[in-house]
PDB file of N, CA and C in Angstrom:
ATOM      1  N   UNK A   1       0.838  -1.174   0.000  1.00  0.00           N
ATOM      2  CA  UNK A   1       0.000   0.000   0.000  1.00  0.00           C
ATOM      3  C   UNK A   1       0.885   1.240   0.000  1.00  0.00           C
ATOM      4  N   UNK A   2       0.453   2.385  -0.685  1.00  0.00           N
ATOM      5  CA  UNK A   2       1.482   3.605  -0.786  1.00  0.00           C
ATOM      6  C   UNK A   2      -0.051   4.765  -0.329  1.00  0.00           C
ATOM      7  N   UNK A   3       1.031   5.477  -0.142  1.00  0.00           N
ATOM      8  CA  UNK A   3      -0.251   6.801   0.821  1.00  0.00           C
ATOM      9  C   UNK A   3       0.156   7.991  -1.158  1.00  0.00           C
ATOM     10  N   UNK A   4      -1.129   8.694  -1.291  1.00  0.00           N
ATOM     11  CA  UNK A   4      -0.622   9.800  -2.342  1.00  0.00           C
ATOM     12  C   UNK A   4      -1.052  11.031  -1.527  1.00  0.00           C
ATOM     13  N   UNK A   5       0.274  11.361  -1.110  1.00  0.00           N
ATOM     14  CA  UNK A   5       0.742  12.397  -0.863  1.00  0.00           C
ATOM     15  C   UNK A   5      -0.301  13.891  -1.092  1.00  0.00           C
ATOM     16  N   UNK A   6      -0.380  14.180  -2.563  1.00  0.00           N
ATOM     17  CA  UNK A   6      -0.892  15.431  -3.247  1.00  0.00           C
ATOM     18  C   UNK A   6      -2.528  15.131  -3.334  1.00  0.00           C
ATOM     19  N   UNK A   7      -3.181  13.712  -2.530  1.00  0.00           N
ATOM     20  CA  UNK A   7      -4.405  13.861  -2.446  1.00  0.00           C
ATOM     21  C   UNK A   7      -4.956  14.045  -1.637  1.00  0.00           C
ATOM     22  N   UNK A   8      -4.403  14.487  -0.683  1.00  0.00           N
ATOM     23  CA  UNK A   8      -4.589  14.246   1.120  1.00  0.00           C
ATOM     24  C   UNK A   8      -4.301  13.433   2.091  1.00  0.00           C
ATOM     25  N   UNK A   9      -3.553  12.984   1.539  1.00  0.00           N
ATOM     26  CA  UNK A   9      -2.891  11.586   1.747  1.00  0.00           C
ATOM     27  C   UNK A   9      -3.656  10.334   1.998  1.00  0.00           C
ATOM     28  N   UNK A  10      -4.112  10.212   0.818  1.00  0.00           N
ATOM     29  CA  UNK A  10      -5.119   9.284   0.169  1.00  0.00           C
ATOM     30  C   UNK A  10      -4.355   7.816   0.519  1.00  0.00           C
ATOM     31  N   UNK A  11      -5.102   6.668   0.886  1.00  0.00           N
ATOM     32  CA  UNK A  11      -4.501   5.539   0.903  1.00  0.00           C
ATOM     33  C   UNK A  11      -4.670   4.426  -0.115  1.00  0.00           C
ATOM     34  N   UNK A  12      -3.655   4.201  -1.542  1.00  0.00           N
ATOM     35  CA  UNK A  12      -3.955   3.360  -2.290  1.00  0.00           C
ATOM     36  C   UNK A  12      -3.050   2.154  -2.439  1.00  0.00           C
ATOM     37  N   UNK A  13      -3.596   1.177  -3.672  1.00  0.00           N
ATOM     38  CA  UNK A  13      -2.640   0.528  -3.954  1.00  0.00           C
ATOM     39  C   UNK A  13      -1.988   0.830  -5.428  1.00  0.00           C
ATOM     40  N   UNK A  14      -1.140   0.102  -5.751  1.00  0.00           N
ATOM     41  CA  UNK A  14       0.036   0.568  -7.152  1.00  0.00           C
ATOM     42  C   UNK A  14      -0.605  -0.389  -8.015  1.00  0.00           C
ATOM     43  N   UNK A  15      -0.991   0.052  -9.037  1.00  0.00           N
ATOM     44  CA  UNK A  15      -1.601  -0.795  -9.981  1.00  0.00           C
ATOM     45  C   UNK A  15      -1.086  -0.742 -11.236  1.00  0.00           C
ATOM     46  N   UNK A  16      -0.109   0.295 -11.393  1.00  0.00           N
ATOM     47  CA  UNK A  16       1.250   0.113 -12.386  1.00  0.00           C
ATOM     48  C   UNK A  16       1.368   1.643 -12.785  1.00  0.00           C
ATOM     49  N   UNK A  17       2.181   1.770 -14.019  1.00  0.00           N
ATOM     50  CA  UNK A  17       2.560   2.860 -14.271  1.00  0.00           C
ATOM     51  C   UNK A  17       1.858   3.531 -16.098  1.00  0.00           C
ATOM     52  N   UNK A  18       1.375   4.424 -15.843  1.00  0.00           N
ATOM     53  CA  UNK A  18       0.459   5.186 -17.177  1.00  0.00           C
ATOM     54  C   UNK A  18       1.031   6.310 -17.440  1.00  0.00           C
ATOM     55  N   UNK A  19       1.699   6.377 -17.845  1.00  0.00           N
ATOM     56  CA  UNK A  19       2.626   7.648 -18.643  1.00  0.00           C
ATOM     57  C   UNK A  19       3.734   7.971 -17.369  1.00  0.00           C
ATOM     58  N   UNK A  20       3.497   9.337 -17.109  1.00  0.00           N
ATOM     59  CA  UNK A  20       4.437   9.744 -16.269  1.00  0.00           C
ATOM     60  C   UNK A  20       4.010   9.928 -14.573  1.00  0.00           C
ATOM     61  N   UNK A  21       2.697   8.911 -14.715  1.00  0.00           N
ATOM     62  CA  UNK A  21       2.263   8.587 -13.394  1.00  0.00           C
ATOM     63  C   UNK A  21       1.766   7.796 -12.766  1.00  0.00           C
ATOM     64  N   UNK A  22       1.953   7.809 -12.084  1.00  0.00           N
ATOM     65  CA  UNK A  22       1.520   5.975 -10.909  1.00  0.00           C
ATOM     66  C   UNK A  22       0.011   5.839 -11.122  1.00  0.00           C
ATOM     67  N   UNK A  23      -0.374   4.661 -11.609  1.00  0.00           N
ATOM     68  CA  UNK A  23      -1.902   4.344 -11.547  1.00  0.00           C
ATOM     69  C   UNK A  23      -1.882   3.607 -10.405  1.00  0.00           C
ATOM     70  N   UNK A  24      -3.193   4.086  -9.372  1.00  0.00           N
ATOM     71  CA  UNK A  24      -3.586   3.617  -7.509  1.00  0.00           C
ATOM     72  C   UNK A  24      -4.846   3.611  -7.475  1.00  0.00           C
ATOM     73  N   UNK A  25      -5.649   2.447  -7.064  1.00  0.00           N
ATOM     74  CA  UNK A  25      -6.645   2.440  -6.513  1.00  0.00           C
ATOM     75  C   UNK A  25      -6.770   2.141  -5.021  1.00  0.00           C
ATOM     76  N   UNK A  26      -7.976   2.715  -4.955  1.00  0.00           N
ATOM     77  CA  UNK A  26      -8.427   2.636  -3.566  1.00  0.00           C
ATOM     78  C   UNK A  26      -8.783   0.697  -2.796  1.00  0.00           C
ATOM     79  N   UNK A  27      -8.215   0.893  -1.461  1.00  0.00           N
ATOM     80  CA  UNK A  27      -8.141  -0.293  -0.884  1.00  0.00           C
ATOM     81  C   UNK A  27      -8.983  -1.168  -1.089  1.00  0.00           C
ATOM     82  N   UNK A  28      -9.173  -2.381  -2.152  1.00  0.00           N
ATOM     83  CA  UNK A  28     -10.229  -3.314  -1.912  1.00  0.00           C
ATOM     84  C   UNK A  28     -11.329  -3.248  -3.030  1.00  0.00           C
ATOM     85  N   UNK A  29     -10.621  -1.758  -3.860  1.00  0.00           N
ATOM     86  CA  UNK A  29     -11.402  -1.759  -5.262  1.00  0.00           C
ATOM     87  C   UNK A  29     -11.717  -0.441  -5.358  1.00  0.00           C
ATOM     88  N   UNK A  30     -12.182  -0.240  -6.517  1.00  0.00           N
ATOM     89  CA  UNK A  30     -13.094   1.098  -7.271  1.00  0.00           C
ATOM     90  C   UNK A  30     -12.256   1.658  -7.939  1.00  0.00           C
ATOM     91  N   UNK A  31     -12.337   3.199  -8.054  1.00  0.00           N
ATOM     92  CA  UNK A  31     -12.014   3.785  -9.326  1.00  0.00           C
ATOM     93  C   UNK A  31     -10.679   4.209  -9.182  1.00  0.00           C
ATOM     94  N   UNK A  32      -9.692   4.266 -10.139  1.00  0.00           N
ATOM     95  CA  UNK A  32      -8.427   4.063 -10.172  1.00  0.00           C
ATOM     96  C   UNK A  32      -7.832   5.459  -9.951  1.00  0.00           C
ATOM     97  N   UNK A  33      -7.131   6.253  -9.571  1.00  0.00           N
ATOM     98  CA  UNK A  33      -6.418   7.726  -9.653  1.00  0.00           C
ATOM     99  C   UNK A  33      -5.056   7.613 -10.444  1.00  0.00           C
ATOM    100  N   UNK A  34      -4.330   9.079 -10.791  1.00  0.00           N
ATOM    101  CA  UNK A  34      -3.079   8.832 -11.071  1.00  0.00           C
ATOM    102  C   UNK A  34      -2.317   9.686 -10.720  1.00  0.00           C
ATOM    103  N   UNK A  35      -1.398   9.226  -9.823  1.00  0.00           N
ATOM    104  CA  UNK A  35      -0.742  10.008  -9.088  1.00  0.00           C
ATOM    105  C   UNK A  35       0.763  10.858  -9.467  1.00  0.00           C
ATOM    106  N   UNK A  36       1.427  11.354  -9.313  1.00  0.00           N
ATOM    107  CA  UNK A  36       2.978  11.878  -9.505  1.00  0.00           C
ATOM    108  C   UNK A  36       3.638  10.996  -8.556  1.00  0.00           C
ATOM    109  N   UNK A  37       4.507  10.166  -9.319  1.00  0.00           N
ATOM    110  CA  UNK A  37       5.187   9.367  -8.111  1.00  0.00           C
ATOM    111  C   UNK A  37       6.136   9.841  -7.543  1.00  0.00           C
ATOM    112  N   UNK A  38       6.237  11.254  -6.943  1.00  0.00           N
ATOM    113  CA  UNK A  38       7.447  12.251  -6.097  1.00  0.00           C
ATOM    114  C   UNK A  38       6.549  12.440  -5.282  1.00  0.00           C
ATOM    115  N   UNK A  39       4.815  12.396  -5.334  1.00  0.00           N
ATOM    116  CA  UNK A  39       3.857  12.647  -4.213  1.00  0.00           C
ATOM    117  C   UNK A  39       3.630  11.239  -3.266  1.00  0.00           C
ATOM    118  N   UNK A  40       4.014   9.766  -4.004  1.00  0.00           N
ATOM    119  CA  UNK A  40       3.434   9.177  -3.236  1.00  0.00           C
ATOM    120  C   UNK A  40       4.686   8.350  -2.711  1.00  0.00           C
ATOM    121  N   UNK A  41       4.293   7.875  -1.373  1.00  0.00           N
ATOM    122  CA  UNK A  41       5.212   6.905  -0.543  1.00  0.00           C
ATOM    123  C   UNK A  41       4.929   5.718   0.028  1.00  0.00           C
ATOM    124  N   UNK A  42       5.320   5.084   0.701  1.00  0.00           N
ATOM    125  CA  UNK A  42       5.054   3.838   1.113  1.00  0.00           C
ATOM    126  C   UNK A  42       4.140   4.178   2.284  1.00  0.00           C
ATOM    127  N   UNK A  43       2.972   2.977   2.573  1.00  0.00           N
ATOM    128  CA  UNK A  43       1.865   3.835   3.957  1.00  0.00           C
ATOM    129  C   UNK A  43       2.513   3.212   4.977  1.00  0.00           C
ATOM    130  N   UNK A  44       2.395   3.732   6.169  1.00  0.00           N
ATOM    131  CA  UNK A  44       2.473   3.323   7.692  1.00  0.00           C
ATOM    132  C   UNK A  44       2.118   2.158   7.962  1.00  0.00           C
ATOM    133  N   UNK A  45       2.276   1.489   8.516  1.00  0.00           N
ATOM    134  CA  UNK A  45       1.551   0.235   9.357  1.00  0.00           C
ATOM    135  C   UNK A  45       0.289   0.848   9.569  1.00  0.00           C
ATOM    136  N   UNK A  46      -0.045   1.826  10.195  1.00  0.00           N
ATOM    137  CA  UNK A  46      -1.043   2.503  11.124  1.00  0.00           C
ATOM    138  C   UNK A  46      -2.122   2.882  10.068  1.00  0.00           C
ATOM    139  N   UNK A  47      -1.478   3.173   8.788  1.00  0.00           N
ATOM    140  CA  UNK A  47      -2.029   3.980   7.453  1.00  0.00           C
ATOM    141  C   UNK A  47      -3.157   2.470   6.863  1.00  0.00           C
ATOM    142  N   UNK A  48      -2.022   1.335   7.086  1.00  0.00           N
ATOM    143  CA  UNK A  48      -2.709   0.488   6.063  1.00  0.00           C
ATOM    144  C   UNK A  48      -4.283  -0.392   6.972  1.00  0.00           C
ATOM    145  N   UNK A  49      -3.747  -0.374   8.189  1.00  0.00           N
ATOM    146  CA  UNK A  49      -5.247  -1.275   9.124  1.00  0.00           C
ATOM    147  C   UNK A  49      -5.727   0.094   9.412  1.00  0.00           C
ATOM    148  N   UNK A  50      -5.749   1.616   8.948  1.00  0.00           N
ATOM    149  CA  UNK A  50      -6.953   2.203   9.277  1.00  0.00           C
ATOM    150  C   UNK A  50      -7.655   1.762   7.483  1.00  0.00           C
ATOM    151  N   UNK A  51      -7.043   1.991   6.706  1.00  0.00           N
ATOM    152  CA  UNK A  51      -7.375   1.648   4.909  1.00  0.00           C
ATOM    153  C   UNK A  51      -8.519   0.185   5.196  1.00  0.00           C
ATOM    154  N   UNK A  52      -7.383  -0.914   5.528  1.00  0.00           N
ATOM    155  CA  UNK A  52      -8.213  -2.421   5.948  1.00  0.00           C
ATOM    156  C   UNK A  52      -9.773  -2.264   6.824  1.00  0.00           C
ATOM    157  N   UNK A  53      -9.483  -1.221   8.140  1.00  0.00           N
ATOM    158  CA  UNK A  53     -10.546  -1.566   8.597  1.00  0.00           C
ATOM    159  C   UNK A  53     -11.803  -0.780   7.982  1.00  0.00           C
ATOM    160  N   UNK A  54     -11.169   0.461   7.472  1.00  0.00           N
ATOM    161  CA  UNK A  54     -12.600   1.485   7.029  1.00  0.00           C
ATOM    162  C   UNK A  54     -13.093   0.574   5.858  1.00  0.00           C
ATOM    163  N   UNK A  55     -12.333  -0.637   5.608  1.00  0.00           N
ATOM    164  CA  UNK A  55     -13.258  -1.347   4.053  1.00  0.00           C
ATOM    165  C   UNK A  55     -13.993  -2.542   4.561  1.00  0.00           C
ATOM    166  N   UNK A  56     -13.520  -2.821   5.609  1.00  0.00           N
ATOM    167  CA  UNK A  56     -14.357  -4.157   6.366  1.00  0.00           C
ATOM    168  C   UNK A  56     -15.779  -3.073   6.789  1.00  0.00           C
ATOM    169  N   UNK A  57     -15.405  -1.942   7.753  1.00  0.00           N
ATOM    170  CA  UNK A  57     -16.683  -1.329   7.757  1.00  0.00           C
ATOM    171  C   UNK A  57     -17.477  -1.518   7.155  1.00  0.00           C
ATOM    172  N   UNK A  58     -17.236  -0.531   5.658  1.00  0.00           N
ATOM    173  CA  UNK A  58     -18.089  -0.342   4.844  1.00  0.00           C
ATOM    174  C   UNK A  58     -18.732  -1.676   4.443  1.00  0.00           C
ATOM    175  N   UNK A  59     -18.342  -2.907   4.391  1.00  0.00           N
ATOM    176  CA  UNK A  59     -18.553  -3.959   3.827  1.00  0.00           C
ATOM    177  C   UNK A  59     -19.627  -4.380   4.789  1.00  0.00           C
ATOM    178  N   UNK A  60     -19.154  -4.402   6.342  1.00  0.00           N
ATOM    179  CA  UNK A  60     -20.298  -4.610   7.280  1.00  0.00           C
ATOM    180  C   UNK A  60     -22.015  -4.405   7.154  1.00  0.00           C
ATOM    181  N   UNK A  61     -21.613  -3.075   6.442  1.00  0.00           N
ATOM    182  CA  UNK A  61     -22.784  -2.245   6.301  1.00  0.00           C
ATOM    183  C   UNK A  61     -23.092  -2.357   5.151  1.00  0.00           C
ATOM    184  N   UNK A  62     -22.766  -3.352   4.902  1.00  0.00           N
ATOM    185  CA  UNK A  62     -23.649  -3.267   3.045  1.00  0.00           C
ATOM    186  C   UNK A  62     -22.942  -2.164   1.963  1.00  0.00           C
ATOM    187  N   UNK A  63     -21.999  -1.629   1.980  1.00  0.00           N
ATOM    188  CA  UNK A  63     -21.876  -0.432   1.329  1.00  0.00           C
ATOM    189  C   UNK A  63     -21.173  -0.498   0.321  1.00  0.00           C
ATOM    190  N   UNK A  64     -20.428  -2.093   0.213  1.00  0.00           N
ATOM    191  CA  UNK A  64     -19.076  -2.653  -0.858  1.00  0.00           C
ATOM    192  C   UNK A  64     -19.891  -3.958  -0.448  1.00  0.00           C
ATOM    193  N   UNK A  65     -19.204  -4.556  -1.831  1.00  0.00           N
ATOM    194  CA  UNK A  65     -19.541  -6.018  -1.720  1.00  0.00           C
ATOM    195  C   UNK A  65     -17.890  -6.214  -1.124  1.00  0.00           C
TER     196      UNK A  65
END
């Protein structure tokens, strides 16, 4: 998991590279972003089980399959 930096420090994953920028989606699925890879870094421990748990949430609740 890498945090992007220039989105608020958005928590995604690396889903490869599209021109001159990192393609990342969001934890567990959906719509893809593209980042500047000088904005994004590797996430925290702390970064990635808050990412994990806010998707089990949502999942709890019906909100993601």
């Amino acid at each position: 998991m890498v945090v992007d930096t220039g989105r608020g420090d958005r928590v995604g994953e690396f889903r490869g590279v599209a021109g001159p920028y990192w393609a990342l989606r969001p934890v567990g699925g959906g719509i893809e972003w593209e980042a500047e890879p000088h904005r994004v870094r590797p996430a925290l421990l702390i970064e990635q089980l808050r990412a994990r748990t806010a998707r089990l949430n949502a999942r709890s609740r019906g909100e993601v399959l």
